[in-house]
Protein backbone atom coordinates (compact mmCIF):
# COMPACT_ATOMS: atom_id res chain seq x y z
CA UNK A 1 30.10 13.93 3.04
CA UNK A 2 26.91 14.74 4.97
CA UNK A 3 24.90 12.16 6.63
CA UNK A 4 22.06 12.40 3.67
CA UNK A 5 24.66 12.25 1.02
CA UNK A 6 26.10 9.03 2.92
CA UNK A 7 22.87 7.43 2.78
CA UNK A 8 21.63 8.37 -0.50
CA UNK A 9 25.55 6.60 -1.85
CA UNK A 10 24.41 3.49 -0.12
CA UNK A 11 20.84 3.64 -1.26
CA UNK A 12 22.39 3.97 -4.98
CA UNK A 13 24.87 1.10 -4.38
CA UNK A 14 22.17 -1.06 -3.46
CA UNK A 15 23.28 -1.69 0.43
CA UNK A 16 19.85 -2.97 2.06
CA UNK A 17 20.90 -1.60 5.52
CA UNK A 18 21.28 1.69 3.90
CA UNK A 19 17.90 1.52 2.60
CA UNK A 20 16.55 0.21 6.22
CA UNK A 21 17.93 2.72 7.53
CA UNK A 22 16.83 5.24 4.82
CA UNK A 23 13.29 4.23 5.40
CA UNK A 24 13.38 4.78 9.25
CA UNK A 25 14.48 8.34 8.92
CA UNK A 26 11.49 8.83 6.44
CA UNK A 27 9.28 7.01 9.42
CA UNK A 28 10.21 9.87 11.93
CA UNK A 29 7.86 12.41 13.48
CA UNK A 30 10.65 14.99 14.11
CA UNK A 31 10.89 17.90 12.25
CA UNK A 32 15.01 17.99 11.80
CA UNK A 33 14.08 14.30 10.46
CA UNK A 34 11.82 15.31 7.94
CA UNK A 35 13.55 17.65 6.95
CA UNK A 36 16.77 15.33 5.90
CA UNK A 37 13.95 12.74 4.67
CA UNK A 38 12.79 15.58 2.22
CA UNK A 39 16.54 16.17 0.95
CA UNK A 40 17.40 12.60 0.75
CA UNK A 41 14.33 12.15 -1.52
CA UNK A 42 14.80 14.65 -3.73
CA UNK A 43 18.52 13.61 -4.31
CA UNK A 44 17.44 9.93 -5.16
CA UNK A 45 14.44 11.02 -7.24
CA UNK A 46 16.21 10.19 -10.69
CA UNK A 47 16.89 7.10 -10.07
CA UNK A 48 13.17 6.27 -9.07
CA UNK A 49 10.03 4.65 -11.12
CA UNK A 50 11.71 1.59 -12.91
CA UNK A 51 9.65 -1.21 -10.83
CA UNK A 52 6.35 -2.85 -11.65
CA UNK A 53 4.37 -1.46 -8.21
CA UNK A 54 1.67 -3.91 -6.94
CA UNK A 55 -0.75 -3.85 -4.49
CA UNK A 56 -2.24 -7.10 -2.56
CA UNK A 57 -5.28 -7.43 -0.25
CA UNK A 58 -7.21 -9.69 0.51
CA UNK A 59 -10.16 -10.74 3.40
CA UNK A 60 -8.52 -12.06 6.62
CA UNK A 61 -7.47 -15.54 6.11
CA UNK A 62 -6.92 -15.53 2.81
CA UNK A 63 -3.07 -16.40 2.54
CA UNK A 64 -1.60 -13.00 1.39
CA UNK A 65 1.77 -13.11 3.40
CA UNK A 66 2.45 -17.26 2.42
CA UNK A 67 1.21 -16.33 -1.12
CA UNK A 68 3.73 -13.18 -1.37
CA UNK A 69 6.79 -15.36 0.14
CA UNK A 70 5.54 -18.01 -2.60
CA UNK A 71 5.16 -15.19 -5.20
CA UNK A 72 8.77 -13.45 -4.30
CA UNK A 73 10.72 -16.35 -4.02
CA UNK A 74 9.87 -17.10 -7.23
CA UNK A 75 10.40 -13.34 -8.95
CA UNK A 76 13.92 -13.49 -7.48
CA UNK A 77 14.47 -17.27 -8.75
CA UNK A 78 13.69 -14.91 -12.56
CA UNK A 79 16.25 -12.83 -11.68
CA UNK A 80 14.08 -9.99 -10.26
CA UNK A 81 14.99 -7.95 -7.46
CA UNK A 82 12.10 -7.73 -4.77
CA UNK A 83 11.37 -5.47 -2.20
CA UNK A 84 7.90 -6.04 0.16
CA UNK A 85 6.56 -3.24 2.17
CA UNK A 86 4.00 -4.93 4.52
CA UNK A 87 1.55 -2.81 6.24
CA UNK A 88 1.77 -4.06 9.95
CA UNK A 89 -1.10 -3.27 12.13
CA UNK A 90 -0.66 -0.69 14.73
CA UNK A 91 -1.33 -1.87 18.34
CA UNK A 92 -4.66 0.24 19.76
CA UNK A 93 -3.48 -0.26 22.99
CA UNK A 94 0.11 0.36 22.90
CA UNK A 95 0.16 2.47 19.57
CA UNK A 96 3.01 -0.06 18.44
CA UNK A 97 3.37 -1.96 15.40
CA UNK A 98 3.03 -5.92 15.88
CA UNK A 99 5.71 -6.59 13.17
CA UNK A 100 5.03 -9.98 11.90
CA UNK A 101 5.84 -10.12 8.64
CA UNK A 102 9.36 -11.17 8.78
CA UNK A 103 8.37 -14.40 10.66
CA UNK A 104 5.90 -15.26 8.58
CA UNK A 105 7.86 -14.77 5.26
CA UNK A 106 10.96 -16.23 6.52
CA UNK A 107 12.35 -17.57 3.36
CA UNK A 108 12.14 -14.32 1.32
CA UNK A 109 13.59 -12.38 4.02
CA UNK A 110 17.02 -14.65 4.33
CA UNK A 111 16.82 -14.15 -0.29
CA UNK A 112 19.63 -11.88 -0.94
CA UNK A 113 17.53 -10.69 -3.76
CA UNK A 114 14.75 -9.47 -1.83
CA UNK A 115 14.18 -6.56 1.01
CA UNK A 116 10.45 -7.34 3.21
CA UNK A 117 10.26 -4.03 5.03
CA UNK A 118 6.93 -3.76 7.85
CA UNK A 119 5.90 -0.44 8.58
CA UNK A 120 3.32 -0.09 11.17
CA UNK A 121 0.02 1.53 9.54
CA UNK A 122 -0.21 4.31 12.70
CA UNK A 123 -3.80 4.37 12.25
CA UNK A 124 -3.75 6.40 8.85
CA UNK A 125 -7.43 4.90 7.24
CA UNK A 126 -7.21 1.80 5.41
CA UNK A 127 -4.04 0.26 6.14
CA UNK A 128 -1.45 2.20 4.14
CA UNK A 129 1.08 3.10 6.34
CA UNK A 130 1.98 7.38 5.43
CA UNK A 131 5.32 6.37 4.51
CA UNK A 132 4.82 3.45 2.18
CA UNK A 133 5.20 5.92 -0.92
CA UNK A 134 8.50 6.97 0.43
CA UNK A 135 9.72 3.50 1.09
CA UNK A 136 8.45 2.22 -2.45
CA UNK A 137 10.52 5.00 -4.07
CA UNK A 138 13.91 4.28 -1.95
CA UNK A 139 13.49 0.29 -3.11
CA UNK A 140 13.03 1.68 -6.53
CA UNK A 141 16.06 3.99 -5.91
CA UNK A 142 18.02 0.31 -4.76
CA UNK A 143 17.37 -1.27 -7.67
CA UNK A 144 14.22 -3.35 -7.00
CA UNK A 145 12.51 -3.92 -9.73
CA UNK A 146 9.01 -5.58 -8.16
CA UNK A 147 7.60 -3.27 -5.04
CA UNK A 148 4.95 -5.48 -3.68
CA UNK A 149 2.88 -3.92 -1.07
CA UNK A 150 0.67 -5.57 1.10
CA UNK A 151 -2.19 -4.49 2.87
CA UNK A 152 -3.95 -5.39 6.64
CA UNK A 153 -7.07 -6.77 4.55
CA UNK A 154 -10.11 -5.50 2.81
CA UNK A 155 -11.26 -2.27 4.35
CA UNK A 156 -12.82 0.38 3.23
CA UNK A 157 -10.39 2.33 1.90
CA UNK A 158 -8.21 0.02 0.09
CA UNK A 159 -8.11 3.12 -2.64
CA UNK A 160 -5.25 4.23 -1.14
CA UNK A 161 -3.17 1.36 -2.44
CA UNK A 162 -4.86 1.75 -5.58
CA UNK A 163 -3.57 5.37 -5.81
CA UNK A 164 0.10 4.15 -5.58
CA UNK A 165 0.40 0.99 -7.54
CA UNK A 166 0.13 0.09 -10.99
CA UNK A 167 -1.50 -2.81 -10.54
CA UNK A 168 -4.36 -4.30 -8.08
CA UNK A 169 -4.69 -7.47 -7.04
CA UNK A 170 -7.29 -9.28 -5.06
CA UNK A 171 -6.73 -12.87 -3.24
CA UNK A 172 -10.27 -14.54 -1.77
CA UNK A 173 -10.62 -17.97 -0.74
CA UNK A 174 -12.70 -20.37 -2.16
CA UNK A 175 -15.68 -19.30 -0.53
CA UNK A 176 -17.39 -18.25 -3.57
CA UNK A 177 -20.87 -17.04 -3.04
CA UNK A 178 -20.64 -16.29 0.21
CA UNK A 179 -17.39 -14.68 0.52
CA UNK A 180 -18.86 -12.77 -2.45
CA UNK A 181 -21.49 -11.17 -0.17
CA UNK A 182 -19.30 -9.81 2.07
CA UNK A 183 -16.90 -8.02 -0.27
CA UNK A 184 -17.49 -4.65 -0.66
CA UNK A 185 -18.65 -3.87 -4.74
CA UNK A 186 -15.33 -0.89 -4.59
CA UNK A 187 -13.12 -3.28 -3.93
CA UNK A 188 -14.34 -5.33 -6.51
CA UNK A 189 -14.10 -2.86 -9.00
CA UNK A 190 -10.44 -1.91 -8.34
CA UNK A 191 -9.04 -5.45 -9.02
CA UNK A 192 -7.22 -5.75 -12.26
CA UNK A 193 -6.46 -9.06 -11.41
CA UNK A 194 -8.12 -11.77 -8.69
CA UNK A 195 -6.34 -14.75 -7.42
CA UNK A 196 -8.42 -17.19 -6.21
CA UNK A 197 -5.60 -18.89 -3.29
CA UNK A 198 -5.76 -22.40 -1.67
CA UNK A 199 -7.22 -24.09 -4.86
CA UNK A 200 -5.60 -27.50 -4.23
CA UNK A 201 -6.62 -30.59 -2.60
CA UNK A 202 -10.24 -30.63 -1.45
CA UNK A 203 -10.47 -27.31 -2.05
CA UNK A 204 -9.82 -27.40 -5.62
CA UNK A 205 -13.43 -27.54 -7.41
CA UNK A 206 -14.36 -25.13 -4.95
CA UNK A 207 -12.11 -22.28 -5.93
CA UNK A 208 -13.03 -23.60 -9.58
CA UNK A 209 -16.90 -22.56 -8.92
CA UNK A 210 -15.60 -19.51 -6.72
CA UNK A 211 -13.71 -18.65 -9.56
CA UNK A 212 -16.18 -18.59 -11.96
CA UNK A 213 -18.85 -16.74 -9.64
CA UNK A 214 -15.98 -13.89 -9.39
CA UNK A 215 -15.12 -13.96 -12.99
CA UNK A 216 -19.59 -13.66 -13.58
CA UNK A 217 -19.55 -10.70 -10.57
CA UNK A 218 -16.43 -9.00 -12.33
CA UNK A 219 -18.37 -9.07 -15.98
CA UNK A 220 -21.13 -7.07 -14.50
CA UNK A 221 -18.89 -3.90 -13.31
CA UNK A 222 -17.17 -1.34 -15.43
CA UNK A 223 -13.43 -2.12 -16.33
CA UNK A 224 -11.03 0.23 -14.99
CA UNK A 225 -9.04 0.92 -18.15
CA UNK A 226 -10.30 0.18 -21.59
CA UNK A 227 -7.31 -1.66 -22.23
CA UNK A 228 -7.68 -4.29 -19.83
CA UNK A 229 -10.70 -6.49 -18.96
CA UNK A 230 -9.84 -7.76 -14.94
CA UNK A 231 -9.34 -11.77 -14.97
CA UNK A 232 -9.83 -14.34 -12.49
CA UNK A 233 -6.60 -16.86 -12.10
CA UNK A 234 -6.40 -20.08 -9.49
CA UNK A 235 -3.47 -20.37 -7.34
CA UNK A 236 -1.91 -22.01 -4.30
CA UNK A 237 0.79 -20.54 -2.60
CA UNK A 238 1.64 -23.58 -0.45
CA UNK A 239 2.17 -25.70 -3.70
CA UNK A 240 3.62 -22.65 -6.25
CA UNK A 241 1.09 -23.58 -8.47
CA UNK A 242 -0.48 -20.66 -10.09
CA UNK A 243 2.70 -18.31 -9.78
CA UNK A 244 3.82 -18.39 -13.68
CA UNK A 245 0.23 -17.40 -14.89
CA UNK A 246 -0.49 -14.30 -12.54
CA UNK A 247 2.99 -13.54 -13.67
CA UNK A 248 2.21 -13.76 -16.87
CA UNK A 249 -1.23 -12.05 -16.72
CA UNK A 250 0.85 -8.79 -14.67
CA UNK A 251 3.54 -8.60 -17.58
CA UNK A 252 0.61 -8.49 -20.31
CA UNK A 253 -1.14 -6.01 -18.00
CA UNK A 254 1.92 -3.74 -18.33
CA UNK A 255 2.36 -4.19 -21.91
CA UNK A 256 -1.55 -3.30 -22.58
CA UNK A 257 -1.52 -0.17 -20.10
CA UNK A 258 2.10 0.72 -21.65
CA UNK A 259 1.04 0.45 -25.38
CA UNK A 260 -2.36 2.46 -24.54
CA UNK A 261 -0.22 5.24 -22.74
CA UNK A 262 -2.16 4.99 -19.60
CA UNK A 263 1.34 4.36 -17.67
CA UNK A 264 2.65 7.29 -17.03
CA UNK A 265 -0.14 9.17 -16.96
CA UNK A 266 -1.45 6.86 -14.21
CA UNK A 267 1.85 7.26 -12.40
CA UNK A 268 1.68 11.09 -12.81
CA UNK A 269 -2.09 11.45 -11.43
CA UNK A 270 -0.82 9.59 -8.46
CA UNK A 271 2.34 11.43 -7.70
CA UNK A 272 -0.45 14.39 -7.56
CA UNK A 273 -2.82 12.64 -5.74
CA UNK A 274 0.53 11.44 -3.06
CA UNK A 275 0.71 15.53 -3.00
CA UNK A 276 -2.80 16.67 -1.86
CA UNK A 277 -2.93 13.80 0.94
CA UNK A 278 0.54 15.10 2.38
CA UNK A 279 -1.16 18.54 2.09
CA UNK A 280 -4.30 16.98 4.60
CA UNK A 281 -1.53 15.16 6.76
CA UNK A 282 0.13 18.40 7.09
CA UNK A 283 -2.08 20.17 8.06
CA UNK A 284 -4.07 17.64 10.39
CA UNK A 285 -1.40 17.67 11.88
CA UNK A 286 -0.97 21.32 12.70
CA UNK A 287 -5.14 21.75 13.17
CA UNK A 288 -4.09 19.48 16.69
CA UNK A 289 -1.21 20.78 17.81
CA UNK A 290 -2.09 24.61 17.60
CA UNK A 291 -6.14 23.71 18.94
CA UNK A 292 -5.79 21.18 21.24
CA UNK A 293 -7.04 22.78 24.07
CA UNK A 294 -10.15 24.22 21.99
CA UNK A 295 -10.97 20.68 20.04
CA UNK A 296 -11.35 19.32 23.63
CA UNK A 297 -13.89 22.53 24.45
CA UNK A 298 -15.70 21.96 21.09
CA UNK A 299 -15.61 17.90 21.21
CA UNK A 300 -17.22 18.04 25.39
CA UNK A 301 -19.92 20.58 24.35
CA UNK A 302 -20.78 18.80 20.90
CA UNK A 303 -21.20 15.42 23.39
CA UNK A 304 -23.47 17.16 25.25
CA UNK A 305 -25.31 17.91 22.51
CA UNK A 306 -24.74 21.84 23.52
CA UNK A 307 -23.37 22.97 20.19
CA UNK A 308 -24.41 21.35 16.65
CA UNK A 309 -21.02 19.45 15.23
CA UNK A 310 -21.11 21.53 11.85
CA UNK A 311 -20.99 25.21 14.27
CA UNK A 312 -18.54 23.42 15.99
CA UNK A 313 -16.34 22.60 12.93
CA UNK A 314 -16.73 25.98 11.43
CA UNK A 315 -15.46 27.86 14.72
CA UNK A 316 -12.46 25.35 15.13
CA UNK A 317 -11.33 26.54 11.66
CA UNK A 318 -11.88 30.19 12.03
CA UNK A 319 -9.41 29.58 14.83
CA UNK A 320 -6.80 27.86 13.38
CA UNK A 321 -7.40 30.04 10.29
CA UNK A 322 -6.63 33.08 12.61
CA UNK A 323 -3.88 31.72 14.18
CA UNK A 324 -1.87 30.82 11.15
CA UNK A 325 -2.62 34.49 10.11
CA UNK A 326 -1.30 35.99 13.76
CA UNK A 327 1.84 33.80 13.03
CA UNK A 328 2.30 35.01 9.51
């Protein structure tokens, strides 16, 4: 039995170290790794896409990691099987991943029933690490049947978990108006679902009125779906009070997406969409290692303002576009 095969058996029989493992090799930047990545995929594939795939962000502060501990804890007290793959930040100074999701979720990661997996985001634009969509099929492939993934925070290209989750979800304090402000209108309008966190205590008939504000901001932008008009739910993670609503409100979200077909077609635009951005990783990736030396000619002399960027761009790809010909 080859090393793939061995893995994929464990994967299958539900072994979490298997699985860690299994998600490392996919992390890998060498080529032999890839390649056994690629095969170990493709062998599991079958057995992928029977989980309920959310997505969480939220603006710094807000609670995300204690309010998916909260959350998990009580999926796998239902029964569920939950697997969290938390987009660490990458270090810009040492290109390392700060990996502190496993000390803040400590509970949920000693839960038999649950697998928190941080993956540093290696810079790739707005948080996602390039590897997530692996890892979220291998936990399917495992047997988990709630993939939660969480994001760094509210960026500017939170799309990305959009584009490989079936459901959205938003946590804001109770700032309200203000917070309001500084949330970006797209991010907005990809929430199926917001969560309004920290609404005990003194802080309760605030996120009441921040609630309300959100649920008036939401009524003024276009639905996603047709089938589902985005709600506004109170919650707080540090009491579990909350958890059995948003529950609720993400099993009637995919019922209505389910009965209106939009599921799987959703899940197939995606797998689609997870092609085309391999496609601009790939070949990213090759653009710097065959043109190096030449992006460093191109980038001094458009600093100097000797060479306009967009003649600079075009003769960079005539380049690389002749030297993938001279290799063919």
């Amino acid at each position: 039995m080859t090393a793939v095969e061995t893995l994929a058996k464990g994967i299958l029989a539900g072994q979490r170290r298997a699985l860690a493992q299994a998600i490392t090799l996919t992390e890998s930047t060498r080529s032999d790794h890839q390649d056994a990545a690629q095969k170990l995929l493709s062998s599991i594939l079958p057995h992928t896409g029977r989980s309920i795939r959310l997505g969480f962000t939220g603006t710094p502060g807000v609670g995300k990691s204690t309010f998916i501990e909260a959350f998990g804890c009580y999926l796998t007290g239902l029964g569920h099987k939950v697997a969290v793959l938390a987009v660490d930040p990458t270090s810009v100074r040492t290109g390392g991943s700060i990996l502190g999701d496993k000390t803040r979720m400590e509970k949920l990661s000693r839960d038999p029933q649950a697998f928190i997996r941080p993956s540093p985001s290696g810079g790739t634009l707005g948080g996602v690490a390039r590897r997530t969509r692996e890892a979220m099929l291998m936990a399917e492939a495992a047997g988990y049947d709630i993939i939660m993934v969480e994001t760094v925070g509210v960026g500017q290209s939170e799309t990305a978990v959009a584009d490989m989750v079936d459901m959205f979800l938003l946590l804001l304090s109770p700032g309200g108006g203000d917070e309001l402000q500084g949330i970006k209108r797209g991010i907005m309008e990809l929430a199926d679902l917001v969560i309004v966190n920290k609404a005990d205590g003194d802080l309760a008939a605030a996120a009441q009125r921040a609630a309300n504000e959100y649920t008036a901001a939401l009524h003024l932008m276009r639905p996603k779906a047709s089938c589902w008009t985005p709600a506004v739910t109170l919650a707080s993670a540090l009491n579990h009070m909350g958890l059995e609503d948003i529950w609720q409100k993400i099993c009637d979200y995919q019922q209505a997406v389910t009965t209106a077909g939009t599921f799987e077609q959703n899940r197939a635009l995606q797998a689609v969409s997870w092609m085309w951005s391999e496609i601009d990783e790939q070949l990213h990736q090759q653009f710097h290692e065959r043109l190096s030396g030449m992006i460093e000619q191109h980038e001094a002399q458009v600093r100097a303002g000797e060479t306009p960027p967009t003649a600079a761009a075009r003769a960079l790809m005539a380049d690389f576009l002749q030297s993938r010909a001279y290799k063919t």
